[in-house]
C-alpha atoms as a PDB file:
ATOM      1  CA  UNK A   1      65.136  79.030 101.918  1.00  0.00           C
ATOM      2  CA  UNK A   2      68.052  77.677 100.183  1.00  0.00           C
ATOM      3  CA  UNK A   3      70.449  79.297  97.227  1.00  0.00           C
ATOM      4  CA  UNK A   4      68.431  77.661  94.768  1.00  0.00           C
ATOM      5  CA  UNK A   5      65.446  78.920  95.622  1.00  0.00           C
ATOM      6  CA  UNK A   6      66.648  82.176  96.214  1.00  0.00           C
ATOM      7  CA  UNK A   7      68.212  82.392  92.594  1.00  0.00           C
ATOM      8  CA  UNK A   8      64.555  80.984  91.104  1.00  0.00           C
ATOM      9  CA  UNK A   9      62.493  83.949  93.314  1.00  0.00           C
ATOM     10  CA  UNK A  10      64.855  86.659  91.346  1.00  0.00           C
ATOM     11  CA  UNK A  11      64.995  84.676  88.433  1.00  0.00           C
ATOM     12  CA  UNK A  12      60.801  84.864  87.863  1.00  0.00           C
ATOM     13  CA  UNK A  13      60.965  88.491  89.246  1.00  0.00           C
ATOM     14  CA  UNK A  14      63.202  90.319  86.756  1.00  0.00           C
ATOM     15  CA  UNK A  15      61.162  92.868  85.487  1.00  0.00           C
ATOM     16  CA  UNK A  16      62.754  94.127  81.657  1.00  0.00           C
ATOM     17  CA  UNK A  17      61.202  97.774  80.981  1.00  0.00           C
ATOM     18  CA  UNK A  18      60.877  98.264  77.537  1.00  0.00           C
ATOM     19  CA  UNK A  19      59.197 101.930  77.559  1.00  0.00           C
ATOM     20  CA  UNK A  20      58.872 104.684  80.071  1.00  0.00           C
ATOM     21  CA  UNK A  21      57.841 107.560  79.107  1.00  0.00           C
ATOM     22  CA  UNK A  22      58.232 109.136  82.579  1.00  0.00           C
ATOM     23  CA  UNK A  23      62.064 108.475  82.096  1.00  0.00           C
ATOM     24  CA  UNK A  24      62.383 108.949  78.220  1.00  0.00           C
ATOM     25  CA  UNK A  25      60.757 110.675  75.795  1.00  0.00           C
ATOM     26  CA  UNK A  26      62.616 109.462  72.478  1.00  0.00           C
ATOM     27  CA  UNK A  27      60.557 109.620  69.521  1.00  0.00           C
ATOM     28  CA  UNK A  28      63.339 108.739  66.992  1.00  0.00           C
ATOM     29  CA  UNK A  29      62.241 104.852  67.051  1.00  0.00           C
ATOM     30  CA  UNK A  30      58.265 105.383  67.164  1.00  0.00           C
ATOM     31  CA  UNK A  31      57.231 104.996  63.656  1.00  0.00           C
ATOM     32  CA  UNK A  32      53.380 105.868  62.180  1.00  0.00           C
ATOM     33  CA  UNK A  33      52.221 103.279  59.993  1.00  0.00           C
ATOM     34  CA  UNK A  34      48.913 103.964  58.368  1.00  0.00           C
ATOM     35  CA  UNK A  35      46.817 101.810  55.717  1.00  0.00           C
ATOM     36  CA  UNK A  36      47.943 104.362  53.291  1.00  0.00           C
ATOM     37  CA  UNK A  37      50.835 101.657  52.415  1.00  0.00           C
ATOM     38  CA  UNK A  38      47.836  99.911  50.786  1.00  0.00           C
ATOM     39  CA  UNK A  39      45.930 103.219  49.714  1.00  0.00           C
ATOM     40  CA  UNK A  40      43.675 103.586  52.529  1.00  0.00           C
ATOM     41  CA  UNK A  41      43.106 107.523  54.051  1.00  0.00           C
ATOM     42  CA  UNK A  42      43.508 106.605  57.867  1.00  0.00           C
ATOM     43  CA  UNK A  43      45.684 109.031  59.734  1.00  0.00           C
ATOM     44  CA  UNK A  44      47.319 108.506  63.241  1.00  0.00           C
ATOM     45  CA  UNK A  45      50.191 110.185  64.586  1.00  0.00           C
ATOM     46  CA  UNK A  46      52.469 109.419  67.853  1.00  0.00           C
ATOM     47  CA  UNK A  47      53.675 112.463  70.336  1.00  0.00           C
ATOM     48  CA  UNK A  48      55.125 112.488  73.886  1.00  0.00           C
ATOM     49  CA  UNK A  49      51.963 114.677  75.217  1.00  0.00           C
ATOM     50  CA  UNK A  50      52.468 117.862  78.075  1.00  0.00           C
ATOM     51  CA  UNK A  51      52.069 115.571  80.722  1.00  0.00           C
ATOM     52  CA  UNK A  52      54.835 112.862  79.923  1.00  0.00           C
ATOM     53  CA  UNK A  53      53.008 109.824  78.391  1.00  0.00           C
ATOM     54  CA  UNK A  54      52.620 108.349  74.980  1.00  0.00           C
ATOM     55  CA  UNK A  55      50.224 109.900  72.840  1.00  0.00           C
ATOM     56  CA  UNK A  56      48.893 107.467  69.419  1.00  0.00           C
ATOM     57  CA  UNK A  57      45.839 109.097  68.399  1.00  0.00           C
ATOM     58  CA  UNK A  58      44.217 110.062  65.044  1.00  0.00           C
ATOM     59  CA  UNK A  59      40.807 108.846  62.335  1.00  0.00           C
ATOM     60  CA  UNK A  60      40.831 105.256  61.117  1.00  0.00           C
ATOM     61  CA  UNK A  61      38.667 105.441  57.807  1.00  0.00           C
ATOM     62  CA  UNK A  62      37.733 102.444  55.663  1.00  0.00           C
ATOM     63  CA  UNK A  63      37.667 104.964  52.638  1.00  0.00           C
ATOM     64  CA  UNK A  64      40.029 103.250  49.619  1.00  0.00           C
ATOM     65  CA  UNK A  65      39.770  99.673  51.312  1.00  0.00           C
ATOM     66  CA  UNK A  66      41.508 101.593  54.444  1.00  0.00           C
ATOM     67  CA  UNK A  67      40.855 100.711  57.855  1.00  0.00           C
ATOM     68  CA  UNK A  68      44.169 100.909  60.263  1.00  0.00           C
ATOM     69  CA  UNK A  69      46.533 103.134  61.823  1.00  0.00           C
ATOM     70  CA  UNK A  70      49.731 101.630  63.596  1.00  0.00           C
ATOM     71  CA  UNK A  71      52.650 102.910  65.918  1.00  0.00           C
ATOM     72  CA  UNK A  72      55.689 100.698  66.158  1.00  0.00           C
ATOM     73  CA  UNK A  73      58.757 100.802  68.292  1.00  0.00           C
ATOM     74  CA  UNK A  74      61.847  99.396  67.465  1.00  0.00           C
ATOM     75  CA  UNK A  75      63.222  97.996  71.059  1.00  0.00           C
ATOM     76  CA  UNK A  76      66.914  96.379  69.482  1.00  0.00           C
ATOM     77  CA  UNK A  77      67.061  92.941  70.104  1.00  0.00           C
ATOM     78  CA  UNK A  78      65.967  92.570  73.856  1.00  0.00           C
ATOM     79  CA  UNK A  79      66.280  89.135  75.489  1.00  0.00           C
ATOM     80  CA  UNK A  80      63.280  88.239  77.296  1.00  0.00           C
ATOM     81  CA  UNK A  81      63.840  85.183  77.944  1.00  0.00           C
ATOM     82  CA  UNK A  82      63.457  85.036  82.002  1.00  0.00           C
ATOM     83  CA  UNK A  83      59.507  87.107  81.008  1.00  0.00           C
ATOM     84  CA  UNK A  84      56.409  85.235  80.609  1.00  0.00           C
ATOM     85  CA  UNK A  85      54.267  88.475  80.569  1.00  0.00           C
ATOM     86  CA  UNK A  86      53.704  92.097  79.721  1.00  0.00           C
ATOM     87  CA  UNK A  87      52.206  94.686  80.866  1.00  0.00           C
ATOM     88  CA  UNK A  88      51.024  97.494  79.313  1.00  0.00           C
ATOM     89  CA  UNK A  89      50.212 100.799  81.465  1.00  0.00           C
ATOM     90  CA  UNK A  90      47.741 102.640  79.378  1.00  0.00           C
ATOM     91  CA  UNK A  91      44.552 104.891  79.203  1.00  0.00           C
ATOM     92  CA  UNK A  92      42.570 104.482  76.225  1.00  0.00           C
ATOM     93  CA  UNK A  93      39.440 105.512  75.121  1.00  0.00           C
ATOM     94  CA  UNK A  94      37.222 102.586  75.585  1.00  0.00           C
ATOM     95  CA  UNK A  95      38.049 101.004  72.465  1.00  0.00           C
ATOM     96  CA  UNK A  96      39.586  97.859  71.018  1.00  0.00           C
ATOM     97  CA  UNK A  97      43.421  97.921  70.003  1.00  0.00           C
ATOM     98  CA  UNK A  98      45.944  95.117  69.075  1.00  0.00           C
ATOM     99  CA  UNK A  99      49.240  95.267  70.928  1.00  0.00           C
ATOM    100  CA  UNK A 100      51.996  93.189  68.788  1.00  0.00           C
ATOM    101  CA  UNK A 101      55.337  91.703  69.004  1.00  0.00           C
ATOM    102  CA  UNK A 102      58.314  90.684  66.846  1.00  0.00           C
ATOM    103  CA  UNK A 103      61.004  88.676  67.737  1.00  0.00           C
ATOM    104  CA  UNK A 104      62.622  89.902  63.877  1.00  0.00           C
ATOM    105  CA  UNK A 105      61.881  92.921  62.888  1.00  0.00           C
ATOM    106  CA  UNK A 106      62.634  91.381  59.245  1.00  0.00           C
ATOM    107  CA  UNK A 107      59.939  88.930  59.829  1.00  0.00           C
ATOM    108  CA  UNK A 108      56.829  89.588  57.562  1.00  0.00           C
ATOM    109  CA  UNK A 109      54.077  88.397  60.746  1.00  0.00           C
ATOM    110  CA  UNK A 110      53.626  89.578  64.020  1.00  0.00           C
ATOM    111  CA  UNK A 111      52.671  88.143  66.996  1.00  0.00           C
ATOM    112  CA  UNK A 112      49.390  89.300  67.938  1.00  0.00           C
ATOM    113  CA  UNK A 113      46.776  90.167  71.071  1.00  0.00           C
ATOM    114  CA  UNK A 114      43.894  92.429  71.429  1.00  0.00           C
ATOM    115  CA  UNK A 115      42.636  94.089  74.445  1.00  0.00           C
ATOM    116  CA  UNK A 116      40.136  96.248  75.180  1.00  0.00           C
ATOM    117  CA  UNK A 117      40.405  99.997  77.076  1.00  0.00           C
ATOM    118  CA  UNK A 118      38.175 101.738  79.436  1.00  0.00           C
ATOM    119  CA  UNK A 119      38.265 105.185  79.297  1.00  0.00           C
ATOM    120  CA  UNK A 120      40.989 105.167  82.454  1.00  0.00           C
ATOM    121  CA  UNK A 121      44.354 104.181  83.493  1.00  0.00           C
ATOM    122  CA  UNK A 122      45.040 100.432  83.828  1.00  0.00           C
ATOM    123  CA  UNK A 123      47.550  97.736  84.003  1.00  0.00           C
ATOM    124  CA  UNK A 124      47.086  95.198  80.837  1.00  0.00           C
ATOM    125  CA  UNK A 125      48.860  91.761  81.592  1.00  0.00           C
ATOM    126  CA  UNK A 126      49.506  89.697  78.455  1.00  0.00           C
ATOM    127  CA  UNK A 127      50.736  86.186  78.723  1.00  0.00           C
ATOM    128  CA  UNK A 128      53.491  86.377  76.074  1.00  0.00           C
ATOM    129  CA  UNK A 129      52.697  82.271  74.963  1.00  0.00           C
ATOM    130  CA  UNK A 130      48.866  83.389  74.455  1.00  0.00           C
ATOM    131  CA  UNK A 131      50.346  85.741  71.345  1.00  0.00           C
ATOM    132  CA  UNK A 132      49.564  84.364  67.711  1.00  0.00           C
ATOM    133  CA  UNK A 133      50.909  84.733  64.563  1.00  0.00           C
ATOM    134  CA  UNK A 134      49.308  86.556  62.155  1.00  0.00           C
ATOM    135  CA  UNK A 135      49.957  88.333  58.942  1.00  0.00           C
ATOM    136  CA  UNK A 136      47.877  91.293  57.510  1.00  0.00           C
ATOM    137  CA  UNK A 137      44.552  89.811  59.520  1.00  0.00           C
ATOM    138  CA  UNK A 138      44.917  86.281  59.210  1.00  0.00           C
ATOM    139  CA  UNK A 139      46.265  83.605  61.686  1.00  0.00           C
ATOM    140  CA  UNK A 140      49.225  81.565  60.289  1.00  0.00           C
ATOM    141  CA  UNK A 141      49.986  78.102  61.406  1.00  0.00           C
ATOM    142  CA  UNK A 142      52.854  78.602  63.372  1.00  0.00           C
ATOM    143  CA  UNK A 143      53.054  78.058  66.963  1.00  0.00           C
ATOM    144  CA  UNK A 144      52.557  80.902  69.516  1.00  0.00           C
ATOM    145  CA  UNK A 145      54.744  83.365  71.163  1.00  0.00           C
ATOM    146  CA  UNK A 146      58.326  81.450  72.025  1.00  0.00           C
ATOM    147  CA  UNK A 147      58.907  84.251  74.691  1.00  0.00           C
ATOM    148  CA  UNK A 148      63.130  84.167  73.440  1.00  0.00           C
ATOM    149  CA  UNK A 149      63.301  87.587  72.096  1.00  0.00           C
ATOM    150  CA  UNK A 150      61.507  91.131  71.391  1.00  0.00           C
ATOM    151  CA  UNK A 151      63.020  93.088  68.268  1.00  0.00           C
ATOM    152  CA  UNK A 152      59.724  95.620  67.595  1.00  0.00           C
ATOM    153  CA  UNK A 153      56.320  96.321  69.224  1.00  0.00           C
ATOM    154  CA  UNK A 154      53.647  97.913  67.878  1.00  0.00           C
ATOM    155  CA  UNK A 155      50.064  99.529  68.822  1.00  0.00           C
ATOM    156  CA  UNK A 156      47.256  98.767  66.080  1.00  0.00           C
ATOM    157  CA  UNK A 157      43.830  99.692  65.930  1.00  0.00           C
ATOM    158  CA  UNK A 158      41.440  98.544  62.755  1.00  0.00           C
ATOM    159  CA  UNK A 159      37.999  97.612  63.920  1.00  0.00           C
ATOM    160  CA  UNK A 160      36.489  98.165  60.819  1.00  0.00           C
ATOM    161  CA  UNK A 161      34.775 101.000  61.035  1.00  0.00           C
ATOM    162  CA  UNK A 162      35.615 104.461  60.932  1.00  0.00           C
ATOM    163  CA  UNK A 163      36.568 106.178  64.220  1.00  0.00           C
ATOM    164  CA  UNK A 164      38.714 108.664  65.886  1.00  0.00           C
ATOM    165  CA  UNK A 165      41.267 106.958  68.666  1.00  0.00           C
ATOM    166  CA  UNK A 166      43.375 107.962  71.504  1.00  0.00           C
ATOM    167  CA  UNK A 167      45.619 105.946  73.312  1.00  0.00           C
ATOM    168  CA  UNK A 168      47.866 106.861  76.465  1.00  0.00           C
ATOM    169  CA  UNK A 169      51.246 104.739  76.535  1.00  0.00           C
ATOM    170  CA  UNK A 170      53.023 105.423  79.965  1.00  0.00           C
ATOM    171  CA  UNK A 171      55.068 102.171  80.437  1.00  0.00           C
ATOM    172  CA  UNK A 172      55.797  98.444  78.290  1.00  0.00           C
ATOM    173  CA  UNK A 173      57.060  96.098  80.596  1.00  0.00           C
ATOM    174  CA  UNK A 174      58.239  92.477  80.853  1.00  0.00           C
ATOM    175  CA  UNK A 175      57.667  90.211  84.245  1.00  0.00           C
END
């Protein structure tokens, strides 16, 4: 193996760890956004729980054209750059949430996925380019995910219907 290809090998394997909740429990940049911005009655709140992880749980209600609850993180401007991926370590309870990025935490959309839970702990892997834009539930016409920088993530659930959630965050990281 030459230089070169050594270099590439650590290049593609720099793993950036934006939350660990086994190594940090700061809850000063979590933030509980609720559809009560818009009038809705949804409530969901964000602890560190006894055993170390992430805890976003609380009632989604459509009452008062309601129908969301949201956690977001403000990471400072990371560079991601050398990540094409990320993987969320979670345990949720068999529902449907959206996990979303922004590379401004100015910017009014969000780059967007869903994935679906199980009732146990798992690895998600996102591919960062398969994110799209969206703003308040619709899909803009902007290209996907540029993978440069993170500024903000954020757990969402809203699957329109009403529904108590929990949702275990260990560890967010970038491959």
């Amino acid at each position: 193996m030459n230089y070169l290809s050594f270099i590439s090998i650590l290049y593609f394997m720099t793993t950036i760890t934006l939350v660990d909740f086994d190594h940090s429990s700061d809850l000063e940049r979590w933030r509980v956004v609720d559809d009560g911005v818009m009038g809705g009655l949804s409530e969901g709140t964000f602890t560190v729980g006894e055993e170390g992880h992430g805890v976003f749980s609380g009632d989604v209600s459509l009452e008062n054209n309601g129908g969301f609850s949201s956690v977001r993180h403000r990471t400072g401007i990371v560079d991601i750059s050398s990540a094409t991926k990320v993987i969320l370590t979670v345990k949720g309870d068999g529902k449907q949430y959206q996990f979303r990025v922004r590379d401004d935490a100015s910017s009014y959309y969000s780059y967007i996925t869903v994935f679906s839970t199980t009732g146990e702990w798992e690895d998600i892997d996102i591919d960062l380019s398969d994110m799209y834009a969206s703003f308040r539930g619709r899909t803009l016409d902007i290209p996907n995910f540029s993978g440069k920088q993170i500024e903000e993530i954020t757990f969402l659930i809203g699957n329109k219907k009403n529904e108590s959630f929990k949702l275990l965050i260990d560890k967010i990281v970038l491959q």
